[in-house]
Structure formats: C-alpha cells, structure tokens
N, C-alpha and C. Protein backbone atom coordinates (compact mmCIF):
# COMPACT_ATOMS: atom_id res chain seq x y z
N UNK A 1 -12.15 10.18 6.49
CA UNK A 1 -11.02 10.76 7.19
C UNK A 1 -11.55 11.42 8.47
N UNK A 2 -11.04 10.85 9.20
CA UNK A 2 -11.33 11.33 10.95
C UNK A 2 -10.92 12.34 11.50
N UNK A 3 -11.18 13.96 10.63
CA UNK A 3 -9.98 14.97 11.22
C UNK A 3 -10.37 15.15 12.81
N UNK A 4 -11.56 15.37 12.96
CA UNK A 4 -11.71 15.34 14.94
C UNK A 4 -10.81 14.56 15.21
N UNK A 5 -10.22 13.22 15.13
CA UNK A 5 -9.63 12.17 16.38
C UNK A 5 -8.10 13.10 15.90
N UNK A 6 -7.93 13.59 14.73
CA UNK A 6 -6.05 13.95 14.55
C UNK A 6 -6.16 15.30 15.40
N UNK A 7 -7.56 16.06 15.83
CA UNK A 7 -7.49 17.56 16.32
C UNK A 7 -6.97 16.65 18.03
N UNK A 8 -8.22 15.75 18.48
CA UNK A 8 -7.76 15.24 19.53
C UNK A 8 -6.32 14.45 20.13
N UNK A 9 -5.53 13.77 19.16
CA UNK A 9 -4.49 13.34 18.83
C UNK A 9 -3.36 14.57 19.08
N UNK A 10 -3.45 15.06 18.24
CA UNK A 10 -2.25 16.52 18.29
C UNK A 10 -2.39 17.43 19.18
N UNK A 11 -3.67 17.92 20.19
CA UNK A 11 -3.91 18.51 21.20
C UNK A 11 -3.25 17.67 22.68
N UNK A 12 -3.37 16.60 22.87
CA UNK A 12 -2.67 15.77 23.74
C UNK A 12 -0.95 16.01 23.87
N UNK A 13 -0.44 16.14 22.58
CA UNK A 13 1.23 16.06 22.12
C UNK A 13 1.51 17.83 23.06
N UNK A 14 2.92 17.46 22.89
CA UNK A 14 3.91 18.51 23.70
C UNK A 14 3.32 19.31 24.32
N UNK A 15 3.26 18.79 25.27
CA UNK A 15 2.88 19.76 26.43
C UNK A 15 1.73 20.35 25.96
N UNK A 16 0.47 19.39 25.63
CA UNK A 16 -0.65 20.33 24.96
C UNK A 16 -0.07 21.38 24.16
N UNK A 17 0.74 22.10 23.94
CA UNK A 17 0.27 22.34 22.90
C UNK A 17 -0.17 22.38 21.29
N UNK A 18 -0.06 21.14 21.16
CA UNK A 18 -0.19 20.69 19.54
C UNK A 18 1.06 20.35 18.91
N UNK A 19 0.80 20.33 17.43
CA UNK A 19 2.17 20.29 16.24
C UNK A 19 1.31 21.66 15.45
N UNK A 20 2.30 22.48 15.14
CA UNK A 20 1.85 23.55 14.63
C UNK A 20 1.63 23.45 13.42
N UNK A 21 2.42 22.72 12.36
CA UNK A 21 2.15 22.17 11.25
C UNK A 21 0.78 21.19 10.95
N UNK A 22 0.51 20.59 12.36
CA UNK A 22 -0.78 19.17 12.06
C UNK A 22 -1.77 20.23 12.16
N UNK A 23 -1.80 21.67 13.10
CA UNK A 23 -2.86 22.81 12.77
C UNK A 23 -2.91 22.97 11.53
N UNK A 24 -2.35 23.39 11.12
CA UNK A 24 -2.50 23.69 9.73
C UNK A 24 -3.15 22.86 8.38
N UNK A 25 -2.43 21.37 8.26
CA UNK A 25 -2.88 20.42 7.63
C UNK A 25 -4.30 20.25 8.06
N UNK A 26 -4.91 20.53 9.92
CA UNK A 26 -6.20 20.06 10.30
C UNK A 26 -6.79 21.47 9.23
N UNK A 27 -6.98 22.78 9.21
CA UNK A 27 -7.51 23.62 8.58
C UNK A 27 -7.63 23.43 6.88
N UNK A 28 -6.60 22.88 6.46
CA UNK A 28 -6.32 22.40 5.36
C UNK A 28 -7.38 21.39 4.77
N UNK A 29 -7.82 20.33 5.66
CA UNK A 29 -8.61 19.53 5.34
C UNK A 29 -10.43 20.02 5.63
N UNK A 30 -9.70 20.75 6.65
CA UNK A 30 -11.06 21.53 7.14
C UNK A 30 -11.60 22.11 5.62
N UNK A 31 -11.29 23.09 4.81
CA UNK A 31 -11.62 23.86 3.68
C UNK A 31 -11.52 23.17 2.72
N UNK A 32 -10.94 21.50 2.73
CA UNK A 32 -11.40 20.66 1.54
C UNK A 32 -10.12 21.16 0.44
N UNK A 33 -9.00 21.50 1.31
CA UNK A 33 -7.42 22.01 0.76
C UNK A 33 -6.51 20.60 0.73
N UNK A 34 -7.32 19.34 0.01
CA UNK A 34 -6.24 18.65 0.10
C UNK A 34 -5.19 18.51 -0.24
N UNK A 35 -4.72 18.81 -1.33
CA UNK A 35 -3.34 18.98 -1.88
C UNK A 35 -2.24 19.50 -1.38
N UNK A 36 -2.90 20.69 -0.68
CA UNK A 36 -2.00 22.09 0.54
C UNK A 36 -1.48 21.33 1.59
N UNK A 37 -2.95 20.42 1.67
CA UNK A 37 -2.18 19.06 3.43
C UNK A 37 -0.99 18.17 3.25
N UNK A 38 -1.42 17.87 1.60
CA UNK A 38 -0.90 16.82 1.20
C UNK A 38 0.99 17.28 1.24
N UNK A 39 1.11 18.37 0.59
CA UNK A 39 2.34 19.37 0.29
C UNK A 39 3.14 19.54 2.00
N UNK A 40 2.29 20.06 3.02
CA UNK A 40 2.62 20.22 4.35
C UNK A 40 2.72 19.07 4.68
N UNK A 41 2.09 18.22 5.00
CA UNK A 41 2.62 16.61 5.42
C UNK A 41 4.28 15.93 4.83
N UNK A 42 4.15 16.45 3.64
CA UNK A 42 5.43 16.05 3.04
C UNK A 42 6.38 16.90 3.19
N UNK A 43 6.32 18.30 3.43
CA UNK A 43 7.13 19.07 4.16
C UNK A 43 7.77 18.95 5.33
N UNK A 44 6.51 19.12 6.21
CA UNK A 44 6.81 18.97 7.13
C UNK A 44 6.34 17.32 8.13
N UNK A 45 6.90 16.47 7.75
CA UNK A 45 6.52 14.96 7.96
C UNK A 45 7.78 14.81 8.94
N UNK A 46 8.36 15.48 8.87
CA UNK A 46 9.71 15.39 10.18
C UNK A 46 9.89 15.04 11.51
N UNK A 47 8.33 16.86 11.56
CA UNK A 47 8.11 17.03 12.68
C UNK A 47 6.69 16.19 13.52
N UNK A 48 6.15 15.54 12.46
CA UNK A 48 4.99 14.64 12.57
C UNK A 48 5.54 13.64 13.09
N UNK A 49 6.44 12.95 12.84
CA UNK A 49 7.14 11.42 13.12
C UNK A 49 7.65 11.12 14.65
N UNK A 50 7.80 12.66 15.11
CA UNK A 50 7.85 12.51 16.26
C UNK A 50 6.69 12.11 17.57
N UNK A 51 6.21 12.06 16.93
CA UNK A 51 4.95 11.91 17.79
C UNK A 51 4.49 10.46 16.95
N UNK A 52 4.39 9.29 17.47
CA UNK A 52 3.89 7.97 16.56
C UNK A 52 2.27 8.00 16.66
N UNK A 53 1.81 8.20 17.51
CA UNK A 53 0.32 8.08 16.96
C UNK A 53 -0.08 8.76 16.68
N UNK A 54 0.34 10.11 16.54
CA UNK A 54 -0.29 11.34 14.83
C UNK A 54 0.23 10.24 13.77
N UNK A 55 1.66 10.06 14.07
CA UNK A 55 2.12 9.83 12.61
C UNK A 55 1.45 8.50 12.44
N UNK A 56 1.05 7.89 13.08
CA UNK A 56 -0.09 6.26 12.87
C UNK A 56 -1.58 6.75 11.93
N UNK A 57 -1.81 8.36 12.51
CA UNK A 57 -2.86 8.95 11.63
C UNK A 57 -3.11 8.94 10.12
N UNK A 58 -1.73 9.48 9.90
CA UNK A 58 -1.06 10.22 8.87
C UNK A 58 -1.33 8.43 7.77
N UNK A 59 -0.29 8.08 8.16
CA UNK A 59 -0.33 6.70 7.64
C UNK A 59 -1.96 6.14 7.09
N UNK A 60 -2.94 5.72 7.77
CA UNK A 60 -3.91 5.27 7.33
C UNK A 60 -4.95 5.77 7.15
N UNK A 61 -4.63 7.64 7.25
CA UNK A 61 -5.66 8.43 6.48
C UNK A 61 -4.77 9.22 5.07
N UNK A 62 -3.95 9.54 5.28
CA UNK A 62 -3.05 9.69 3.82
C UNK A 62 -2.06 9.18 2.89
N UNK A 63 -1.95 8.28 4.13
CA UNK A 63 -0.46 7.49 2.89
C UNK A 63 1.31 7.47 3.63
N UNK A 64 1.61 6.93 3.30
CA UNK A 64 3.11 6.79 3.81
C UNK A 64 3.41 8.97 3.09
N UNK A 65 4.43 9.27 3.65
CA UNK A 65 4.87 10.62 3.60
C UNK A 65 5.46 10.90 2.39
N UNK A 66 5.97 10.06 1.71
CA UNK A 66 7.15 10.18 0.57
C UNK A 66 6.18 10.14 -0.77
N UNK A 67 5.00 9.12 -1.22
CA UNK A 67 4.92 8.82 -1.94
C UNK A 67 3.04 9.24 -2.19
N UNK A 68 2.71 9.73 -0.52
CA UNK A 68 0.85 9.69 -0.66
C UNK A 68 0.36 8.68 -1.09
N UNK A 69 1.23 7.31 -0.73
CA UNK A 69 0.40 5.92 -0.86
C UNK A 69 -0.49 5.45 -0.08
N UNK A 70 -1.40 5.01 0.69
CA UNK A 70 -1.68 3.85 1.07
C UNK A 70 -1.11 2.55 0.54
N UNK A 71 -0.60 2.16 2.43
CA UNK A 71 0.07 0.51 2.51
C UNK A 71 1.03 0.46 1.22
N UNK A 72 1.68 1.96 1.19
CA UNK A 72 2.91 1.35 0.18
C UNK A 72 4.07 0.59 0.40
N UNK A 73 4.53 0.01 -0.28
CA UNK A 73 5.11 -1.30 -0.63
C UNK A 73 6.56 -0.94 -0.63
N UNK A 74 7.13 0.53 -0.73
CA UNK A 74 8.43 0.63 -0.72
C UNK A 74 8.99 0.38 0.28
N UNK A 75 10.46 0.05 -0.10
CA UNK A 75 11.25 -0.27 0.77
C UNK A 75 11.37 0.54 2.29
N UNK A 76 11.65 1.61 2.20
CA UNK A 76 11.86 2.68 2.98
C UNK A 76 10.06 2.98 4.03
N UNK A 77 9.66 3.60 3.16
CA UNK A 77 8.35 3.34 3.70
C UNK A 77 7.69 2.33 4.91
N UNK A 78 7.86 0.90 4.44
CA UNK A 78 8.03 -0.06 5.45
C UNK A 78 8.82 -0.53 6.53
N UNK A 79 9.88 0.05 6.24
CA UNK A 79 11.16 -0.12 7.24
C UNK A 79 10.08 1.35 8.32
N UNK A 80 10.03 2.33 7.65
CA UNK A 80 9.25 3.64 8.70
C UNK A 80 8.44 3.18 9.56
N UNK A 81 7.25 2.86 8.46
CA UNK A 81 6.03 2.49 10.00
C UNK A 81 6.30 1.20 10.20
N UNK A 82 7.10 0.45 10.39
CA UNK A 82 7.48 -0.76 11.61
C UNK A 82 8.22 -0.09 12.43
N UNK A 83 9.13 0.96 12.26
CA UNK A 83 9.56 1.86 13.51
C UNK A 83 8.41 2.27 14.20
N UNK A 84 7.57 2.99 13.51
CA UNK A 84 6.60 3.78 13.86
C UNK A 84 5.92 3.11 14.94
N UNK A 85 5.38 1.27 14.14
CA UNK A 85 4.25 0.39 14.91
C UNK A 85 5.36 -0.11 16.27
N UNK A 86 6.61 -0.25 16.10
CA UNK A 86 7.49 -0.38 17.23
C UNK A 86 7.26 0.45 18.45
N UNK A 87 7.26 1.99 17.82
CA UNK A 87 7.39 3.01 19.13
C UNK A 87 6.10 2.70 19.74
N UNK A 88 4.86 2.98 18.70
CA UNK A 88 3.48 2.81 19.56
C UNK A 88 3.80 1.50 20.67
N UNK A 89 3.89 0.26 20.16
CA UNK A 89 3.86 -0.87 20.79
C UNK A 89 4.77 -0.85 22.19
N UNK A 90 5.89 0.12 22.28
CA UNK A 90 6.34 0.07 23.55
C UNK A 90 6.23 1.14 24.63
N UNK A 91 5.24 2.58 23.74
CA UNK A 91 4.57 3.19 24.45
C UNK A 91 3.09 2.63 25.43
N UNK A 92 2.60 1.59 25.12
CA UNK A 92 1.69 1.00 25.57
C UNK A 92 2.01 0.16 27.33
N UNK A 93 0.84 0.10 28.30
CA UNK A 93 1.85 -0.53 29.37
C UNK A 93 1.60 -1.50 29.71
C-alpha cells in the first residue's frame, strides 16, 4: 500500500488543501489503524468520490467502499468505478 502517492494525491485536490477525511485515513494507516481507515473510508467514501484519482486509490489499495473488496463483482460497485474510470479518462488531455 502506497500511502506516500495517496499523501501526494490528496495534497494536489481542492485548492491544495487536501480531503480532511483522506488525512485522517493517511494517519490511520500510518499507526497500522487499519480497521479505523477501513470504518472512515466507508463513512466517509462520499467525500472521496469526488475526487477520481484518490478514489482510483481507494479502489486498488482497499477495495470497492461498500464491501472492502478487491475487484468486487457487485453490481453497484462496478457500475461505480466505470464512472470513476470514465471521469479519470476524460480528465486526461
């Protein structure tokens, strides 16, 4: 798990200044609090989604938001990150 590239990732977002929640989850993982990240991600996964390449993070270092899968298979889930891989793909130039 790459927490440097999600510190670099979320430092870039709104107006520099971060997602205040992805602080937290980053400290979280920092102290080896995975469960606490795991709980805040699913809490607060709202405010993560707004931003697609945190939430591209999120995805292939923890799991879709609902379920803490990797590449889960649900319905919903997949319909998400093809939005998700959508937004990245037309943020690109």
């Amino acid at each position: 798990m790459d927490i440097d590239k999600l510190k670099k990732l979320q430092e870039e977002v709104n107006a520099g200044r971060g997602i205040t929640c992805v602080k937290y989850i980053i400290n979280c993982l920092e102290n080896n609090e995975i469960e606490q990240a795991q709980k805040v991600y699913q809490w607060d996964g709202d405010k993560i989604r707004a931003y697609p390449f945190v939430q591209q993070w999120f995805n292939e270092n923890m799991g879709c938001r609902t379920h803490l899968k990797m590449n889960c298979q649900d319905a919903l889930c997949i319909t998400l990150n093809k939005y998700n891989e959508q937004r990245i793909n037309n943020s690109r130039p």
